[in-house]
Protein backbone atom coordinates (compact mmCIF):
# COMPACT_ATOMS: atom_id res chain seq x y z
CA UNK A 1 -9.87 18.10 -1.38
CA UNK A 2 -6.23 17.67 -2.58
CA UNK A 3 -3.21 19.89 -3.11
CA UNK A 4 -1.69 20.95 -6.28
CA UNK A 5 1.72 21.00 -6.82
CA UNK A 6 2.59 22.65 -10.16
CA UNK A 7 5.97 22.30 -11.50
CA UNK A 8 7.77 21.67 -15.15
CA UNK A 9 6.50 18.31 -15.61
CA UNK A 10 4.70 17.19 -18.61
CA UNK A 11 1.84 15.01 -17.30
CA UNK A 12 -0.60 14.96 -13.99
CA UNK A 13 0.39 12.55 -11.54
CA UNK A 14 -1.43 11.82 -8.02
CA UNK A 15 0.35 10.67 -5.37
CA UNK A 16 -1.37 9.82 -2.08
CA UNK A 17 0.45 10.50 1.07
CA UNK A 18 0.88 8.03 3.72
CA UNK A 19 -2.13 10.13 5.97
CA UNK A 20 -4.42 9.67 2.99
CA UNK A 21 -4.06 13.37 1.42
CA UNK A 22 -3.86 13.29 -1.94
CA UNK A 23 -1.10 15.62 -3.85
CA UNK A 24 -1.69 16.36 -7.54
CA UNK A 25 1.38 17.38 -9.34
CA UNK A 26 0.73 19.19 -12.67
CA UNK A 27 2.44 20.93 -15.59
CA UNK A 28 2.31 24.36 -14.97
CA UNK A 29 0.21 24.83 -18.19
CA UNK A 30 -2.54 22.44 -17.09
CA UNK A 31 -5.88 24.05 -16.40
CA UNK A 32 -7.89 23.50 -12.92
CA UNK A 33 -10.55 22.19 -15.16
CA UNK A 34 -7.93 19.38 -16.58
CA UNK A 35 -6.69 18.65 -12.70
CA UNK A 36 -9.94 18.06 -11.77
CA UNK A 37 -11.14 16.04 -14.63
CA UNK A 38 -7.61 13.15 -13.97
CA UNK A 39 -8.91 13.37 -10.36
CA UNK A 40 -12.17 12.41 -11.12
CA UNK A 41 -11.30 10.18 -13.41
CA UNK A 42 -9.51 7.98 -10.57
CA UNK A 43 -11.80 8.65 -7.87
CA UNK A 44 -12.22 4.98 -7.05
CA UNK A 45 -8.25 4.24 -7.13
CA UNK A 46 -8.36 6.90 -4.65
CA UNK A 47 -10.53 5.49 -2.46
CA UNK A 48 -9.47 2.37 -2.63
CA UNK A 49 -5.72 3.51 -1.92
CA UNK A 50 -7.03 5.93 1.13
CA UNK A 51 -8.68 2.47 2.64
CA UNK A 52 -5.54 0.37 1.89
CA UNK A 53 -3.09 3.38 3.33
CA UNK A 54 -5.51 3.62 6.43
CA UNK A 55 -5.34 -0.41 7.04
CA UNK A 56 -1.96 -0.36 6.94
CA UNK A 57 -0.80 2.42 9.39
CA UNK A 58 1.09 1.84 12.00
CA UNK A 59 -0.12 2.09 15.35
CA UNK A 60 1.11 5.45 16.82
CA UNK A 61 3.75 2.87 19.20
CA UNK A 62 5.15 1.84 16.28
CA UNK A 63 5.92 4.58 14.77
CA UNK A 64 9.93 6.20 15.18
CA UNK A 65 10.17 8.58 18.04
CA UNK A 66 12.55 11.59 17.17
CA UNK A 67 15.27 10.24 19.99
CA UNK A 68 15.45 7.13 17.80
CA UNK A 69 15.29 8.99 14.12
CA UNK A 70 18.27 11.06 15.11
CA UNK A 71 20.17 7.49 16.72
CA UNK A 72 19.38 6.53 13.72
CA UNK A 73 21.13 9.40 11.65
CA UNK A 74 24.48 8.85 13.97
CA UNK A 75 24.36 5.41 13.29
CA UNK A 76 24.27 6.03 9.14
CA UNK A 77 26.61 8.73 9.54
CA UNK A 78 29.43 6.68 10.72
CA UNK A 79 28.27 4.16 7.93
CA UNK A 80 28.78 6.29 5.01
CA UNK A 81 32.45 7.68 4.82
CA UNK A 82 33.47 4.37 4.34
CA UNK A 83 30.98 3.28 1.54
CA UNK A 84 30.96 7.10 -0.47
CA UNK A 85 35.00 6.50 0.05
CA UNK A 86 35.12 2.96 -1.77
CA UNK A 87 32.10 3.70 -4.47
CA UNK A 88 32.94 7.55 -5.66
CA UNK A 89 35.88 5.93 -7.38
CA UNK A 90 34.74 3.13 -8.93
CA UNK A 91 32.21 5.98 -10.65
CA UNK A 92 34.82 8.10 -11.32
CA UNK A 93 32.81 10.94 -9.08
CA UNK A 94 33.21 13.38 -6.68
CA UNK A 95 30.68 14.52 -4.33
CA UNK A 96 29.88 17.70 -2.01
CA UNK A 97 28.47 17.80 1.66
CA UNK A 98 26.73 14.62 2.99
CA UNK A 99 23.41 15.50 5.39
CA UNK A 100 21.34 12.51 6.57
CA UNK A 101 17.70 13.82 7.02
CA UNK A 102 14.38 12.21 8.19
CA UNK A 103 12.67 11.95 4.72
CA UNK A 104 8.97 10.24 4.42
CA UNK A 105 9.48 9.65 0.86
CA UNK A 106 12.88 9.53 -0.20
CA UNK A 107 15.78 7.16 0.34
CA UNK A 108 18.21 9.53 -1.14
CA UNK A 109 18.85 12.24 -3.25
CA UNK A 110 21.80 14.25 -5.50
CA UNK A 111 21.86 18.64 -5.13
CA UNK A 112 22.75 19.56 -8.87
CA UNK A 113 25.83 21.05 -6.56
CA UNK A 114 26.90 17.26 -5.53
CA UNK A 115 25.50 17.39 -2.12
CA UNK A 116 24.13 14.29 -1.34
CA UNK A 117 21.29 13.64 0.96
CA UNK A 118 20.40 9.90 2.56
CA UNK A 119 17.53 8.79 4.73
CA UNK A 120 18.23 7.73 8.13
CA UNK A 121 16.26 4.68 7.79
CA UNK A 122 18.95 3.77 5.70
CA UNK A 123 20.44 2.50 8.92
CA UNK A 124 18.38 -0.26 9.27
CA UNK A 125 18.87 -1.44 5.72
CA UNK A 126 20.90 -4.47 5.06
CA UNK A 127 24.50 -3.34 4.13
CA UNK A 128 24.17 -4.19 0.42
CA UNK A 129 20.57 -2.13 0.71
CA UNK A 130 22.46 0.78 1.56
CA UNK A 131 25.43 0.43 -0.84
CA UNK A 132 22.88 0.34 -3.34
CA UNK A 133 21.64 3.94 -2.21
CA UNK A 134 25.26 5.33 -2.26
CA UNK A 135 25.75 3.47 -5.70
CA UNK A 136 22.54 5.32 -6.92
CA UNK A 137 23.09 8.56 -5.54
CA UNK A 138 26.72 9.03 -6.97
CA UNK A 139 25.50 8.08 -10.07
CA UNK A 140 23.27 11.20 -10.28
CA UNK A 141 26.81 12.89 -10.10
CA UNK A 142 26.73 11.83 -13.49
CA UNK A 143 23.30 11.47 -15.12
CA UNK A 144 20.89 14.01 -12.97
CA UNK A 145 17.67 11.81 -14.08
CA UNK A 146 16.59 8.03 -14.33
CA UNK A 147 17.50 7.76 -18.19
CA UNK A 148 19.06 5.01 -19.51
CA UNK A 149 22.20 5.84 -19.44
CA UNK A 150 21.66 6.47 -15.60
CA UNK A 151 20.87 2.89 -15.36
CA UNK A 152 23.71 1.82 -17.54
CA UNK A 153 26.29 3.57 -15.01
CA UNK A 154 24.33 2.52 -12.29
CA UNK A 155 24.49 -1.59 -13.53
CA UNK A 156 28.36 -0.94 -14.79
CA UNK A 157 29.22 -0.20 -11.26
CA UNK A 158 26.75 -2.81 -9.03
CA UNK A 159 25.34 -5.49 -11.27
CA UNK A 160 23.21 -6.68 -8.88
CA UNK A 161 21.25 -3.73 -8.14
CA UNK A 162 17.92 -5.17 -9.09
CA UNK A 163 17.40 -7.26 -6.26
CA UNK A 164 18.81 -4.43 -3.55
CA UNK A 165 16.04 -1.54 -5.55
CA UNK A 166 13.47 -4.87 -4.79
CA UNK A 167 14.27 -5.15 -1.03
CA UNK A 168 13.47 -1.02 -1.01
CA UNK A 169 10.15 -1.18 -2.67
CA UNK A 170 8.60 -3.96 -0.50
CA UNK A 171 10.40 -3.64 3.27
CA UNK A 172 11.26 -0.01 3.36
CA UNK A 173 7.72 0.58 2.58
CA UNK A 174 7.00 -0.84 5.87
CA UNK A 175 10.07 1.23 7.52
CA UNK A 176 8.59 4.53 5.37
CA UNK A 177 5.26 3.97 7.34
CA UNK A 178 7.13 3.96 10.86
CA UNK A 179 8.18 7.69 10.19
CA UNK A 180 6.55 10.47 12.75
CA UNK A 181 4.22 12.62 11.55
């Protein structure tokens, strides 16, 4: 059983959810027969990603309560003014409203509008972990995708990034897992 997800993408990609559901995002052109056959077709990657997601849960004491994921959000939201204040210029941006949310996926994200959106988990990044996040979100001020020229603003402005988007794939995995629900 999975869930589709159509949208205006141009390939079939499954993701698998940290409680082992499996999402299947199509084009909105692809057939059911087509869905099924890409599932199929990575029916043992499945498996063996539902056993590795399941082995790696966190026991339900580890995991965030709300009291702390909102601490959390006041804690990022006195962090940001100051970083958004000293970064927007040096990317020659502006930006809209700022909302820190409790996302299970996402570390940030840009509105087409300018709002920007951060993950309070963010607040238990290391400082130049979260810079990074600002960096990357004001960037999409500029270039709303991940094209090159994204990355080429993105470098211009924090050289170093590599090492900070590294820290966010392997430990904020393990903070990603700590999220309720």
């Amino acid at each position: 059983m999975y869930q589709i997800v159509r949208s205006d993408r141009k390939s079939i990609a499954l993701q698998l959810r940290p409680d082992g559901s499996l999402v299947v995002r199509a084009p909105r052109r692809a057939t059911d027969r087509e869905i099924e056959a890409v599932v199929e077709k990575h029916r043992d990657w499945i498996q063996r990603a539902r056993l590795r997601a399941a082995a790696s849960a966190p026991a339900p004491e580890e995991r965030f309560t709300q009291a702390e994921l909102r601490e959390l959000g006041q804690r990022l939201l006195a962090l940001l003014p100051e970083r958004l204040e000293r970064f927007a210029p040096l990317v020659g941006v502006s930006y809209g409203r700022v909302t820190v949310r409790n996302q299970k996926t996402r570390w940030g994200s840009c509105s087409s509008r300018g709002n920007l959106n951060f993950n309070c988990l963010l607040a238990l990044a290391p400082p130049e972990v979260l810079d990074y996040v600002v960096v990357h979100e004001l960037c999409h001020r500029k270039h709303m995708d991940h094209s090159p020229a994204f990355w080429g603003e993105l470098r211009r402005v924090m050289p170093e990034y590599e090492s900070r988007r590294a820290w966010l794939k392997t430990q904020g995995t393990v903070l990603m897992r700590r999220m309720t629900g």
